[in-house]
PDB file of N, CA and C in Angstrom:
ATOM      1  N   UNK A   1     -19.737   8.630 -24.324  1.00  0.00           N
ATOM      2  CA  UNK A   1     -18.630   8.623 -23.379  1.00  0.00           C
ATOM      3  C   UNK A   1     -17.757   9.851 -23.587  1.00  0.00           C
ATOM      4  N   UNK A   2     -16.874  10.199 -22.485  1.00  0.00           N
ATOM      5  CA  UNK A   2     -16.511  11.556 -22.463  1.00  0.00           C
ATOM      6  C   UNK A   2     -15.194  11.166 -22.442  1.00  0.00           C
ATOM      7  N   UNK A   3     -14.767  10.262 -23.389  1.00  0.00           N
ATOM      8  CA  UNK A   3     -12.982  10.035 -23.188  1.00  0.00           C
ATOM      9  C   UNK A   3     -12.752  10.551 -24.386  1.00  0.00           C
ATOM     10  N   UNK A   4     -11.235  10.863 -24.063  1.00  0.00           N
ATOM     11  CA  UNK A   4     -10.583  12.010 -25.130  1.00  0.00           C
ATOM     12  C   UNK A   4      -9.921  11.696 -26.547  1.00  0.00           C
ATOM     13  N   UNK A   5     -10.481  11.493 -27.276  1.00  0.00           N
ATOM     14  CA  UNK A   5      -9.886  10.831 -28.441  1.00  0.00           C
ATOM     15  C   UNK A   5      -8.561  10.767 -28.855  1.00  0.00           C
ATOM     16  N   UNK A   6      -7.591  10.248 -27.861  1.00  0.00           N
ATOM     17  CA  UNK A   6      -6.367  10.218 -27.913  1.00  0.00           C
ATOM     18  C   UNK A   6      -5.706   8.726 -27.779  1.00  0.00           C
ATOM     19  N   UNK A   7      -6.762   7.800 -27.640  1.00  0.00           N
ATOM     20  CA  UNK A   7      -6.194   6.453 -28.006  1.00  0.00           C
ATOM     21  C   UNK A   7      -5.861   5.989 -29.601  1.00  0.00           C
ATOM     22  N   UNK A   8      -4.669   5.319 -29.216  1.00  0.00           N
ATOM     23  CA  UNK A   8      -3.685   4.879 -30.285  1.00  0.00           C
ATOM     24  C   UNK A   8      -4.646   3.434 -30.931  1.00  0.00           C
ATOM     25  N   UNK A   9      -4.108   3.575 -32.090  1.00  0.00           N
ATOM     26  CA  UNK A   9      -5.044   2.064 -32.652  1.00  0.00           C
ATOM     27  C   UNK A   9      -4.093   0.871 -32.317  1.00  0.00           C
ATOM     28  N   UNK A  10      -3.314   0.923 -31.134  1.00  0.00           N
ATOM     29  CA  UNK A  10      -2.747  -0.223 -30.366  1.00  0.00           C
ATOM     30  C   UNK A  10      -3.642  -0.162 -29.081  1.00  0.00           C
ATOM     31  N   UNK A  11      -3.549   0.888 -28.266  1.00  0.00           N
ATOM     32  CA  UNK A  11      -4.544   1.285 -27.403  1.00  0.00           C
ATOM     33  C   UNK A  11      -6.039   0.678 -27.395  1.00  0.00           C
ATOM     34  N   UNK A  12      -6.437   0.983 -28.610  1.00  0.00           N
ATOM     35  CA  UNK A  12      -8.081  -0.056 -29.298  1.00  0.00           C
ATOM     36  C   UNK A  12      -7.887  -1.231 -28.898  1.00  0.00           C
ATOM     37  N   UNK A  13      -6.955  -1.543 -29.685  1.00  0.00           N
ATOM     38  CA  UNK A  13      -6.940  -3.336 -30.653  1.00  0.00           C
ATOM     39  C   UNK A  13      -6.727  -3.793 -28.918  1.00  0.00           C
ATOM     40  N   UNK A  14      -6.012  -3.657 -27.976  1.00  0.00           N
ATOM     41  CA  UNK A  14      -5.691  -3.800 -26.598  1.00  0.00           C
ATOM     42  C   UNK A  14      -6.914  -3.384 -25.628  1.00  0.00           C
ATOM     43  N   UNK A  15      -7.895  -2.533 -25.755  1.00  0.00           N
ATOM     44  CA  UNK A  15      -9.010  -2.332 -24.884  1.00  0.00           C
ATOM     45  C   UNK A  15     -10.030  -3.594 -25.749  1.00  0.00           C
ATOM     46  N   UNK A  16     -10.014  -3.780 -27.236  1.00  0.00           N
ATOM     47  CA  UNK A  16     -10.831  -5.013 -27.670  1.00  0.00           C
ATOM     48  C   UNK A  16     -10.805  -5.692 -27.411  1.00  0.00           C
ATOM     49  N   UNK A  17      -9.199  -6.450 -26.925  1.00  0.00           N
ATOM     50  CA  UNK A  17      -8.837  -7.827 -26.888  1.00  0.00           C
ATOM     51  C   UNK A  17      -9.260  -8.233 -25.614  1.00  0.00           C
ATOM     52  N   UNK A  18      -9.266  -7.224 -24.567  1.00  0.00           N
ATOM     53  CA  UNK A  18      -9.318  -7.350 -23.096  1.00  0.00           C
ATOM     54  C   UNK A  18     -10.838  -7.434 -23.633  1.00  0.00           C
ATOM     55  N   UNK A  19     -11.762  -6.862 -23.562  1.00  0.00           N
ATOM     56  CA  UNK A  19     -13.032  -6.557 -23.585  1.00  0.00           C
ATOM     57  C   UNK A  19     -13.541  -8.231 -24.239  1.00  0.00           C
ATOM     58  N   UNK A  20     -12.947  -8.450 -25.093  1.00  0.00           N
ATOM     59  CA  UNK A  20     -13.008  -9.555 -25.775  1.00  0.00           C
ATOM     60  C   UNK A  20     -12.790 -11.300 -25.111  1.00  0.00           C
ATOM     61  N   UNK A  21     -11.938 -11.003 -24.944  1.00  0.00           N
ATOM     62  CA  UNK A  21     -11.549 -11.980 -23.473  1.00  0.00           C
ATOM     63  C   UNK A  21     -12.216 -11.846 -22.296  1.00  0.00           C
ATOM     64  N   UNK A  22     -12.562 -11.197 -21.864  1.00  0.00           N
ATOM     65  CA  UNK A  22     -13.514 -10.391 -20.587  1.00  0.00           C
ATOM     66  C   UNK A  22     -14.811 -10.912 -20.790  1.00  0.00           C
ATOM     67  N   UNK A  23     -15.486 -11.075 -22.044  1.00  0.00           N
ATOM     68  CA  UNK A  23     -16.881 -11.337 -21.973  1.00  0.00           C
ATOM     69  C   UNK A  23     -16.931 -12.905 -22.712  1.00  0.00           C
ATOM     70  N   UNK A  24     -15.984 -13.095 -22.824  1.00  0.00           N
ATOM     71  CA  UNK A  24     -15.828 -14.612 -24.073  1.00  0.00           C
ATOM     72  C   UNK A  24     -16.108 -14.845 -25.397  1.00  0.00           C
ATOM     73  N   UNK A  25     -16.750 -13.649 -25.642  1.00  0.00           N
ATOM     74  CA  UNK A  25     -16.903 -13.371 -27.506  1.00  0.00           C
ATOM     75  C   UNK A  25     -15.902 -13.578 -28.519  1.00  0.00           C
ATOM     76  N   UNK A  26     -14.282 -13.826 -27.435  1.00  0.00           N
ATOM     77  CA  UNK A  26     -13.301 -13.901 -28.766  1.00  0.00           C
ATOM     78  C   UNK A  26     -13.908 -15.373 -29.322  1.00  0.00           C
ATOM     79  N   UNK A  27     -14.637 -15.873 -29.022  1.00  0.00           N
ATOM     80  CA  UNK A  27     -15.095 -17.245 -30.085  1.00  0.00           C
ATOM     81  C   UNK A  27     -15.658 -17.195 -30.787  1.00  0.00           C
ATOM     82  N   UNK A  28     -16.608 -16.208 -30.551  1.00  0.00           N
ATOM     83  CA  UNK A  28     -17.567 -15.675 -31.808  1.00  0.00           C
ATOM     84  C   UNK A  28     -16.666 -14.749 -32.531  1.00  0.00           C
ATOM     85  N   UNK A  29     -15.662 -14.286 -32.250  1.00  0.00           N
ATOM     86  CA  UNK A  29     -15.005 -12.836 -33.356  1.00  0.00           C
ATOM     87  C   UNK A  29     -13.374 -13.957 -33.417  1.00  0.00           C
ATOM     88  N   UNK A  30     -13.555 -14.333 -34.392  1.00  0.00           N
ATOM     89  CA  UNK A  30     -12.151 -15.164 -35.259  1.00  0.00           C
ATOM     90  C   UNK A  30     -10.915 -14.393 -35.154  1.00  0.00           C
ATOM     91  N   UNK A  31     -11.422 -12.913 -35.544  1.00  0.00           N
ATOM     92  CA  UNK A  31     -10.707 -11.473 -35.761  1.00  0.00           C
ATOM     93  C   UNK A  31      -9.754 -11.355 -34.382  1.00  0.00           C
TER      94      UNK A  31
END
């Protein structure tokens, strides 16, 4: 991917959580 390595590790933890919620895996990831 060609995105610019300028996300914040709030930025992450916030594209995970969505991504996470989005596919339903937060049940499998406790985290």
């Amino acid at each position: 991917e060609g995105a610019p390595k300028r996300l914040t590790y709030d930025e992450i933890q916030s594209k995970t959580y969505m991504e996470v919620k989005g596919t339903g895996t937060a049940n499998q990831c406790p985290t």
